[in-house]
PDB file of N, CA and C in Angstrom:
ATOM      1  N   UNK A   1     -19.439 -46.079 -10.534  1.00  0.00           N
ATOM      2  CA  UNK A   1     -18.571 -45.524  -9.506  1.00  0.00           C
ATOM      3  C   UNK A   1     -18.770 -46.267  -8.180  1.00  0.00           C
ATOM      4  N   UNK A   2     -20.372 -46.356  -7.822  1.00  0.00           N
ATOM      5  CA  UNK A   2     -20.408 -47.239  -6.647  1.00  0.00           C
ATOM      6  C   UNK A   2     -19.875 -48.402  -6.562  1.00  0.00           C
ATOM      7  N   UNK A   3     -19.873 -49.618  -7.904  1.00  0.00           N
ATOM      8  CA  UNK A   3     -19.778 -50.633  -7.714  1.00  0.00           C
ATOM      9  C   UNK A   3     -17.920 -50.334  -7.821  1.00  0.00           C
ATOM     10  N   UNK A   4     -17.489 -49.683  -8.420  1.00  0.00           N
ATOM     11  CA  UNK A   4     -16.463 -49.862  -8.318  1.00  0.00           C
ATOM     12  C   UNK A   4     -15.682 -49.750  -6.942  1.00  0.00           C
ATOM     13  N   UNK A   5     -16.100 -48.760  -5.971  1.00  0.00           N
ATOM     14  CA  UNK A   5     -15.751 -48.390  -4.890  1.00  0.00           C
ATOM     15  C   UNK A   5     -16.117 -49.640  -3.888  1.00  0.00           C
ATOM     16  N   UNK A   6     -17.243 -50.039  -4.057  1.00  0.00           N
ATOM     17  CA  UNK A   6     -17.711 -51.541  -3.307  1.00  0.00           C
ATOM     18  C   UNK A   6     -16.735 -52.760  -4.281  1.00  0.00           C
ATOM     19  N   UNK A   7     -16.351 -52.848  -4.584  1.00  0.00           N
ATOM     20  CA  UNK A   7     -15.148 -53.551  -5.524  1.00  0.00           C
ATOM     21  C   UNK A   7     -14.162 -53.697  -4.906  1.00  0.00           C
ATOM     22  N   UNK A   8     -13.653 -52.605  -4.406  1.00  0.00           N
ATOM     23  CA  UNK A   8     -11.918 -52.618  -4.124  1.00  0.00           C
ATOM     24  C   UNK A   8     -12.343 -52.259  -2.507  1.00  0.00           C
ATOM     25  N   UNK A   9     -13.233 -52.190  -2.094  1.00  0.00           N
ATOM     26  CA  UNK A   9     -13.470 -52.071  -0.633  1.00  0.00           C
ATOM     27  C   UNK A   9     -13.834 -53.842  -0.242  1.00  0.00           C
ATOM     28  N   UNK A  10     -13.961 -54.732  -0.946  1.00  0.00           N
ATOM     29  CA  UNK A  10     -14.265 -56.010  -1.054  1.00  0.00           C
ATOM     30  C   UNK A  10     -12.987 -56.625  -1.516  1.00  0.00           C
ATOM     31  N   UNK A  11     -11.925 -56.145  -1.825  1.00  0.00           N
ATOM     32  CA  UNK A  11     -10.655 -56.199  -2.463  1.00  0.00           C
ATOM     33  C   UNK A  11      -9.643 -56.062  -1.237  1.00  0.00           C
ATOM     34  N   UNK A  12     -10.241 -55.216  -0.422  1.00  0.00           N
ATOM     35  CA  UNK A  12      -9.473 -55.327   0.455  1.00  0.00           C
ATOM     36  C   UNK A  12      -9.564 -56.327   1.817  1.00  0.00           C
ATOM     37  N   UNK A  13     -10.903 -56.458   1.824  1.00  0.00           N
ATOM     38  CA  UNK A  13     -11.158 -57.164   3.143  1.00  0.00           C
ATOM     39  C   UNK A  13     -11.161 -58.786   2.686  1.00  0.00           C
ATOM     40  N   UNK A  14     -11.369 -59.159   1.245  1.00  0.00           N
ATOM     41  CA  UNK A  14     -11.079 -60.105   0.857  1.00  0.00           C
ATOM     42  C   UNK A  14     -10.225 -60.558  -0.094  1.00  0.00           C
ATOM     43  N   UNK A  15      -8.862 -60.591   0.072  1.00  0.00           N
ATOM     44  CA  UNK A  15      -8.060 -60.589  -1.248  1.00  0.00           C
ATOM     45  C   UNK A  15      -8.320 -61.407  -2.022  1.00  0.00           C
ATOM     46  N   UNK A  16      -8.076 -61.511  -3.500  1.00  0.00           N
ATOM     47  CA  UNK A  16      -8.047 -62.442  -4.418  1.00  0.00           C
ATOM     48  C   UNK A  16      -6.647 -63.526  -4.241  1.00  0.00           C
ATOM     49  N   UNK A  17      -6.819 -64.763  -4.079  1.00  0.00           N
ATOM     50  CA  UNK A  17      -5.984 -65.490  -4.646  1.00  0.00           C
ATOM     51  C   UNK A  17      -5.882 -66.663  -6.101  1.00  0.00           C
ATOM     52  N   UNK A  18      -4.293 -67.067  -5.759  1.00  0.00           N
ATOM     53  CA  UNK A  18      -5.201 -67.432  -6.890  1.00  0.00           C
ATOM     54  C   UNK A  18      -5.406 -69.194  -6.928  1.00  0.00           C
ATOM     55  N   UNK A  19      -6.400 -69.755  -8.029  1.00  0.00           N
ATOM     56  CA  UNK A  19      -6.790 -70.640  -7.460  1.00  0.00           C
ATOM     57  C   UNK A  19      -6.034 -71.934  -7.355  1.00  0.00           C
ATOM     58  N   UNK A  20      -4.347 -71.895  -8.063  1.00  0.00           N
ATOM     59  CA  UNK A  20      -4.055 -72.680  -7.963  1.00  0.00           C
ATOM     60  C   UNK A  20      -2.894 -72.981  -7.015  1.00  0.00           C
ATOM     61  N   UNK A  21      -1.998 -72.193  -6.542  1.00  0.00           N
ATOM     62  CA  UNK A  21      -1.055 -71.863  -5.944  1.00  0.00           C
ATOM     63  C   UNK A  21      -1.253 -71.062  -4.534  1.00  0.00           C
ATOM     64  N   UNK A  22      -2.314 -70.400  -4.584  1.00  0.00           N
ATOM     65  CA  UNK A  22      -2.882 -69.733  -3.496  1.00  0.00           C
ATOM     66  C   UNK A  22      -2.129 -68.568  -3.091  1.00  0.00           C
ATOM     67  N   UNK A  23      -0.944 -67.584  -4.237  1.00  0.00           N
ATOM     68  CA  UNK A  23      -0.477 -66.639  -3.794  1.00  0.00           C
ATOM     69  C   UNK A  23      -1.461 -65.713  -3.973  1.00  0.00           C
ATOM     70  N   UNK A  24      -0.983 -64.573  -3.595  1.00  0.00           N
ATOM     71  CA  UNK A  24      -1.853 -62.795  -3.623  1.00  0.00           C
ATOM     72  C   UNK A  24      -2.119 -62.656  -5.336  1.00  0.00           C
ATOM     73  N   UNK A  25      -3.249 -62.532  -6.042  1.00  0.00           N
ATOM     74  CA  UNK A  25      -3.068 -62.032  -7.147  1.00  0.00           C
ATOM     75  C   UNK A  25      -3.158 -60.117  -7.394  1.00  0.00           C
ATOM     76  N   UNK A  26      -2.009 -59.655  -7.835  1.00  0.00           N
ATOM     77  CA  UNK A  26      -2.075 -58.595  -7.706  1.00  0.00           C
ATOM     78  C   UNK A  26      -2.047 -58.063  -9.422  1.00  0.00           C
ATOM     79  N   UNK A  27      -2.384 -56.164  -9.505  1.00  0.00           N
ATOM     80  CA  UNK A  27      -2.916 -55.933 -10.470  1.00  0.00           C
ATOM     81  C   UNK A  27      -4.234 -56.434 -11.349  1.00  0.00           C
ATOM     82  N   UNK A  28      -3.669 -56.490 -12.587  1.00  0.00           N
ATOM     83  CA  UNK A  28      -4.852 -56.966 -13.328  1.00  0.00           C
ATOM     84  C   UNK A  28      -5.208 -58.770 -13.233  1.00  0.00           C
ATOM     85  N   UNK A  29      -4.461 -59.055 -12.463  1.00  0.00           N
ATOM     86  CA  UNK A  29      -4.353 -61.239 -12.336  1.00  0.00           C
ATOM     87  C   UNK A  29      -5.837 -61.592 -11.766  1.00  0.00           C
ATOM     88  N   UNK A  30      -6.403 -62.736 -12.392  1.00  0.00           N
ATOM     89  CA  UNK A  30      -7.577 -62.382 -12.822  1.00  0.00           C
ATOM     90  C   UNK A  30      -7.460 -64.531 -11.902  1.00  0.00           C
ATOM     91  N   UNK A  31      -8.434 -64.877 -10.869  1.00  0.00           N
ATOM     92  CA  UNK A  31      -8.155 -66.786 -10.810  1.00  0.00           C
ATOM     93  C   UNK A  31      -6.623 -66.711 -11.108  1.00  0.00           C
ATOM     94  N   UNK A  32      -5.906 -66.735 -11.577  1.00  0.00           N
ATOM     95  CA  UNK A  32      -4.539 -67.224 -12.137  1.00  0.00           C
ATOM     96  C   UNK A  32      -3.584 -66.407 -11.251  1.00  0.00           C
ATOM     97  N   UNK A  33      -2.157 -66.737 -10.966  1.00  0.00           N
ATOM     98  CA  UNK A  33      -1.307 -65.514 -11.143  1.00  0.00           C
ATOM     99  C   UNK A  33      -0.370 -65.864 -12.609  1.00  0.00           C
ATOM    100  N   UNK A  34       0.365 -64.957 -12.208  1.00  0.00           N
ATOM    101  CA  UNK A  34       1.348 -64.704 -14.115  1.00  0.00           C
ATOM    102  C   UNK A  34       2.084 -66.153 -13.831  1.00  0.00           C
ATOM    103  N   UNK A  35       2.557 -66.262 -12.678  1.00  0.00           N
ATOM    104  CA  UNK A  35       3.407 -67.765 -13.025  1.00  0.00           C
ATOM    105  C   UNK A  35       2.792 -68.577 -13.062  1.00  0.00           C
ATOM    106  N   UNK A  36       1.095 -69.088 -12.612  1.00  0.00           N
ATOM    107  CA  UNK A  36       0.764 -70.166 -12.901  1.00  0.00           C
ATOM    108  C   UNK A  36      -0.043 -70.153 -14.068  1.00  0.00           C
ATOM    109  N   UNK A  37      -0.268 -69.108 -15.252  1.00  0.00           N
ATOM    110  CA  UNK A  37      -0.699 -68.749 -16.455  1.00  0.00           C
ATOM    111  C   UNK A  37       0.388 -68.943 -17.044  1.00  0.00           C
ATOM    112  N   UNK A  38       1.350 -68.470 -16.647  1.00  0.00           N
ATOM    113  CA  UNK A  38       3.092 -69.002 -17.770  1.00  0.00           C
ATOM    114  C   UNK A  38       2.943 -70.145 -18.005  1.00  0.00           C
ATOM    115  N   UNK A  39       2.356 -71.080 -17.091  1.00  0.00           N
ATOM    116  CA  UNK A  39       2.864 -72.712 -16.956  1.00  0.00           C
ATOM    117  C   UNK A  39       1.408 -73.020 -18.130  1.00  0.00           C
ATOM    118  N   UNK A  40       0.895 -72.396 -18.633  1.00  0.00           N
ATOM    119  CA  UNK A  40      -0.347 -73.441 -19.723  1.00  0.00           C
ATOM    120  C   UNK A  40       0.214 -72.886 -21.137  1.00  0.00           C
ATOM    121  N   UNK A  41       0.022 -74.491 -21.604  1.00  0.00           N
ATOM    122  CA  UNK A  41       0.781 -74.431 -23.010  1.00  0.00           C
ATOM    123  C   UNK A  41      -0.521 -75.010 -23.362  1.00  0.00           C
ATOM    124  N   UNK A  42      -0.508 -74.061 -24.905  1.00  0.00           N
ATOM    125  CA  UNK A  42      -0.954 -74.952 -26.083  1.00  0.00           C
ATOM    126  C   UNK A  42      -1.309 -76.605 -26.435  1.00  0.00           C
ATOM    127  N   UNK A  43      -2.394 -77.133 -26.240  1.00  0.00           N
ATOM    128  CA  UNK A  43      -2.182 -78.629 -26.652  1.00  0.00           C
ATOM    129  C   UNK A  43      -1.559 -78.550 -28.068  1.00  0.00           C
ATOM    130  N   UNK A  44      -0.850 -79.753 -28.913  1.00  0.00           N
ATOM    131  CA  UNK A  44      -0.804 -79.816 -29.965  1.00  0.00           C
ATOM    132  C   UNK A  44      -0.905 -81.207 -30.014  1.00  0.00           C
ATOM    133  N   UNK A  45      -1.426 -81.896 -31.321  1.00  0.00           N
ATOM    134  CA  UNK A  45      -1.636 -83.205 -31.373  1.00  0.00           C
ATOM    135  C   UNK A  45      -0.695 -83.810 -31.032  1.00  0.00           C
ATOM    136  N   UNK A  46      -0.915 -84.956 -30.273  1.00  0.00           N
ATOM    137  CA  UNK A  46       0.085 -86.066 -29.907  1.00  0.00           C
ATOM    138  C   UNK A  46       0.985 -85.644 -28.618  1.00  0.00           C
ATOM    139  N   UNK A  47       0.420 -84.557 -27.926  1.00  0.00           N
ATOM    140  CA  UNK A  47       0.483 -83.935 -26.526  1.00  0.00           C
ATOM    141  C   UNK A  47       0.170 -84.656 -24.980  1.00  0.00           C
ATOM    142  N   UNK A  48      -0.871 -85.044 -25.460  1.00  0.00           N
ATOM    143  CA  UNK A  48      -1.771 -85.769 -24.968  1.00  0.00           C
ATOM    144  C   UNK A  48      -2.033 -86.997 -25.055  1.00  0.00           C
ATOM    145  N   UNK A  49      -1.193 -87.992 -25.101  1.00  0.00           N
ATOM    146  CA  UNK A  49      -0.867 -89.477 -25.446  1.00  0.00           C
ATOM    147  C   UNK A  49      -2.254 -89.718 -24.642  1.00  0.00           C
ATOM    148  N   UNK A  50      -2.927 -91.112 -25.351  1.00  0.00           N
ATOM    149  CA  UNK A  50      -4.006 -91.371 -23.868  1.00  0.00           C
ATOM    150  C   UNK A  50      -5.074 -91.234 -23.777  1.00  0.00           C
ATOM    151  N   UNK A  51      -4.956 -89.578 -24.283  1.00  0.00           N
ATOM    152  CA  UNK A  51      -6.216 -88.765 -23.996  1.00  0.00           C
ATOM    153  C   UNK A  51      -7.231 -88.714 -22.852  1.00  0.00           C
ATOM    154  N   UNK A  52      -6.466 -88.216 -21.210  1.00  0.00           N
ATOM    155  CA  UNK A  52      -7.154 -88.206 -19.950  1.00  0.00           C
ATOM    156  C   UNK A  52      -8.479 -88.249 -20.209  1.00  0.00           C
ATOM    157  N   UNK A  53      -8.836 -86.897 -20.781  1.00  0.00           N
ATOM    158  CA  UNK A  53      -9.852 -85.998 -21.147  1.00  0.00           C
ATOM    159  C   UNK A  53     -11.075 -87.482 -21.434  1.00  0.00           C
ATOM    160  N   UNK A  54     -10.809 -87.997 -22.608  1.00  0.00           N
ATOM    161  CA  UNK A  54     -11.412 -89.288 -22.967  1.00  0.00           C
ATOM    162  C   UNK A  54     -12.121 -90.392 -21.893  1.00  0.00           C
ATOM    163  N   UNK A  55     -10.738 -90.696 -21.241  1.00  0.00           N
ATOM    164  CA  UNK A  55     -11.167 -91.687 -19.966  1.00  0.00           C
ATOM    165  C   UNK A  55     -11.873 -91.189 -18.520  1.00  0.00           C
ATOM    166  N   UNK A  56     -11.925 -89.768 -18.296  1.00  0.00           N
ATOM    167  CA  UNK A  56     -12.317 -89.522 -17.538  1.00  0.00           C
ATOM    168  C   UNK A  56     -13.840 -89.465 -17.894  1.00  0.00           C
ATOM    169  N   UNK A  57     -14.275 -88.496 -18.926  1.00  0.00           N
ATOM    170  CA  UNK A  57     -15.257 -88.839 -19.720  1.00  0.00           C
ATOM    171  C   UNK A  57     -16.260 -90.140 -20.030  1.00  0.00           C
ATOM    172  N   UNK A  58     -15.495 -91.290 -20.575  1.00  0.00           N
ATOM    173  CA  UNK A  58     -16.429 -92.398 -20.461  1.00  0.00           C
ATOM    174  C   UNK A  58     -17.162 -93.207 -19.470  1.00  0.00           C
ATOM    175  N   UNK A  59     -18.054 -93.090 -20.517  1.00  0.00           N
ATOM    176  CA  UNK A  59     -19.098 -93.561 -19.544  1.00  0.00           C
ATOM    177  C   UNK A  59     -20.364 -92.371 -18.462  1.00  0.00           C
ATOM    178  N   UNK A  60     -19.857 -91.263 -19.106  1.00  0.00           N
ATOM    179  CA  UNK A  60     -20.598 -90.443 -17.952  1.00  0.00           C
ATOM    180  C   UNK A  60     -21.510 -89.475 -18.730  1.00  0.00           C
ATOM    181  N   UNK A  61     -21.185 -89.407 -20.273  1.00  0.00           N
ATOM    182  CA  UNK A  61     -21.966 -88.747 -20.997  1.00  0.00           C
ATOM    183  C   UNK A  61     -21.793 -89.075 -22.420  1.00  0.00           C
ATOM    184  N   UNK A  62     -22.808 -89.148 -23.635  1.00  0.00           N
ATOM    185  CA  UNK A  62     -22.156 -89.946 -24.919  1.00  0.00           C
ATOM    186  C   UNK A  62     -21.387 -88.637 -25.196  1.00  0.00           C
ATOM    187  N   UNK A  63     -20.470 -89.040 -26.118  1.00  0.00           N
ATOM    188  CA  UNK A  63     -19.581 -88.518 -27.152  1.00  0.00           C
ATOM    189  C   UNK A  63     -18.667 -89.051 -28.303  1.00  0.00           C
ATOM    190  N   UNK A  64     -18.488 -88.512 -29.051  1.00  0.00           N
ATOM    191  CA  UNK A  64     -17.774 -89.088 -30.113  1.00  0.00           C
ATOM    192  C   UNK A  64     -16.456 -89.311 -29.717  1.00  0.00           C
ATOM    193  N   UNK A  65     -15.776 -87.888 -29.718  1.00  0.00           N
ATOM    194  CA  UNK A  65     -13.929 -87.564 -29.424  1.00  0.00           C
ATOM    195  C   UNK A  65     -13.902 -86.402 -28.407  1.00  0.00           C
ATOM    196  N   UNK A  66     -12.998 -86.635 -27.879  1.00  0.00           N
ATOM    197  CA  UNK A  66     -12.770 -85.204 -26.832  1.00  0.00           C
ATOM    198  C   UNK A  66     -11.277 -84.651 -26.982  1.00  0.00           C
ATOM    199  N   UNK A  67     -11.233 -83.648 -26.685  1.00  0.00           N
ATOM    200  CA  UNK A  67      -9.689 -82.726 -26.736  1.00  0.00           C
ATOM    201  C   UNK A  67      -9.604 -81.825 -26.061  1.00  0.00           C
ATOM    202  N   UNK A  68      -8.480 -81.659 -25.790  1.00  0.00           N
ATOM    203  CA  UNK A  68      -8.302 -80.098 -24.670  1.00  0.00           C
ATOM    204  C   UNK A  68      -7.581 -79.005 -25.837  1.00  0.00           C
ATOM    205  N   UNK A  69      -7.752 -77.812 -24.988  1.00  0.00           N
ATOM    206  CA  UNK A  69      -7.080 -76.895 -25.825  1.00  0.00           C
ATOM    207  C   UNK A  69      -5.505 -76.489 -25.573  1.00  0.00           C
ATOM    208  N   UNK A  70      -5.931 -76.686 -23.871  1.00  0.00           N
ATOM    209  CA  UNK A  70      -4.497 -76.246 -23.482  1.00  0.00           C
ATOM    210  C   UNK A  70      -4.226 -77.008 -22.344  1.00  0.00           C
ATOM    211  N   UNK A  71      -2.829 -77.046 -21.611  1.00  0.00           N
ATOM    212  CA  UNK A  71      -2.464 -78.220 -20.816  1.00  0.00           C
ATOM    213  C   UNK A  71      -1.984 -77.777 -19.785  1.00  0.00           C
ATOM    214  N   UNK A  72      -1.866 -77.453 -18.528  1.00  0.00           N
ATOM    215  CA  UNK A  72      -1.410 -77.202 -17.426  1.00  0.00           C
ATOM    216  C   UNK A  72      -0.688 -78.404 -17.168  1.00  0.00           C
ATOM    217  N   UNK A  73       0.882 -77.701 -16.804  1.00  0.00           N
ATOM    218  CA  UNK A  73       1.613 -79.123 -15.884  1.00  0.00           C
ATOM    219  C   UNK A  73       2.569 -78.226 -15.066  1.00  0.00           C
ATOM    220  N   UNK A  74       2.571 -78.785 -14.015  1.00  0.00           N
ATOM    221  CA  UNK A  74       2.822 -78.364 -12.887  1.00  0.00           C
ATOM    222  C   UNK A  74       4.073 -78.228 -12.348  1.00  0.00           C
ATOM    223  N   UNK A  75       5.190 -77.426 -12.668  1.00  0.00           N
ATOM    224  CA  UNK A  75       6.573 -77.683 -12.134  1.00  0.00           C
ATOM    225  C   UNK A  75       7.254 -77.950 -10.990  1.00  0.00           C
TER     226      UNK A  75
END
């Protein structure tokens, strides 16, 4: 009960935004809001021509293969 009350009393004096767009996240919107959670799709093979993930990667730690799960792009 306390923490909850210290929760939304911290809710108020500090709103949540969110982290990518920087609007108000309201309700249950959790880092994200609903439109910038709409915008992540599914990787599926051959999504990812290139493979960022890969090149950003080399060289900075061993690995075999790398992949993402899901893809944010930005409208």
């Amino acid at each position: 009960m306390r923490f909850r009350l210290l929760s939304e009393l911290l809710r108020l004096i500090y709103p949540p935004f969110c982290v990518h767009c920087d609007d108000l996240l309201v309700g249950d919107e959790r880092h994200l809001c609903t439109v910038c959670a709409s915008q992540i799709a599914w990787a599926t093979p051959g999504t990812n021509p290139g493979n960022l993930l890969e090149s950003r990667l080399a060289g900075r730690i061993p690995f075999e293969a790398a992949a993402v799960l899901m893809i944010f792009r930005q409208k």
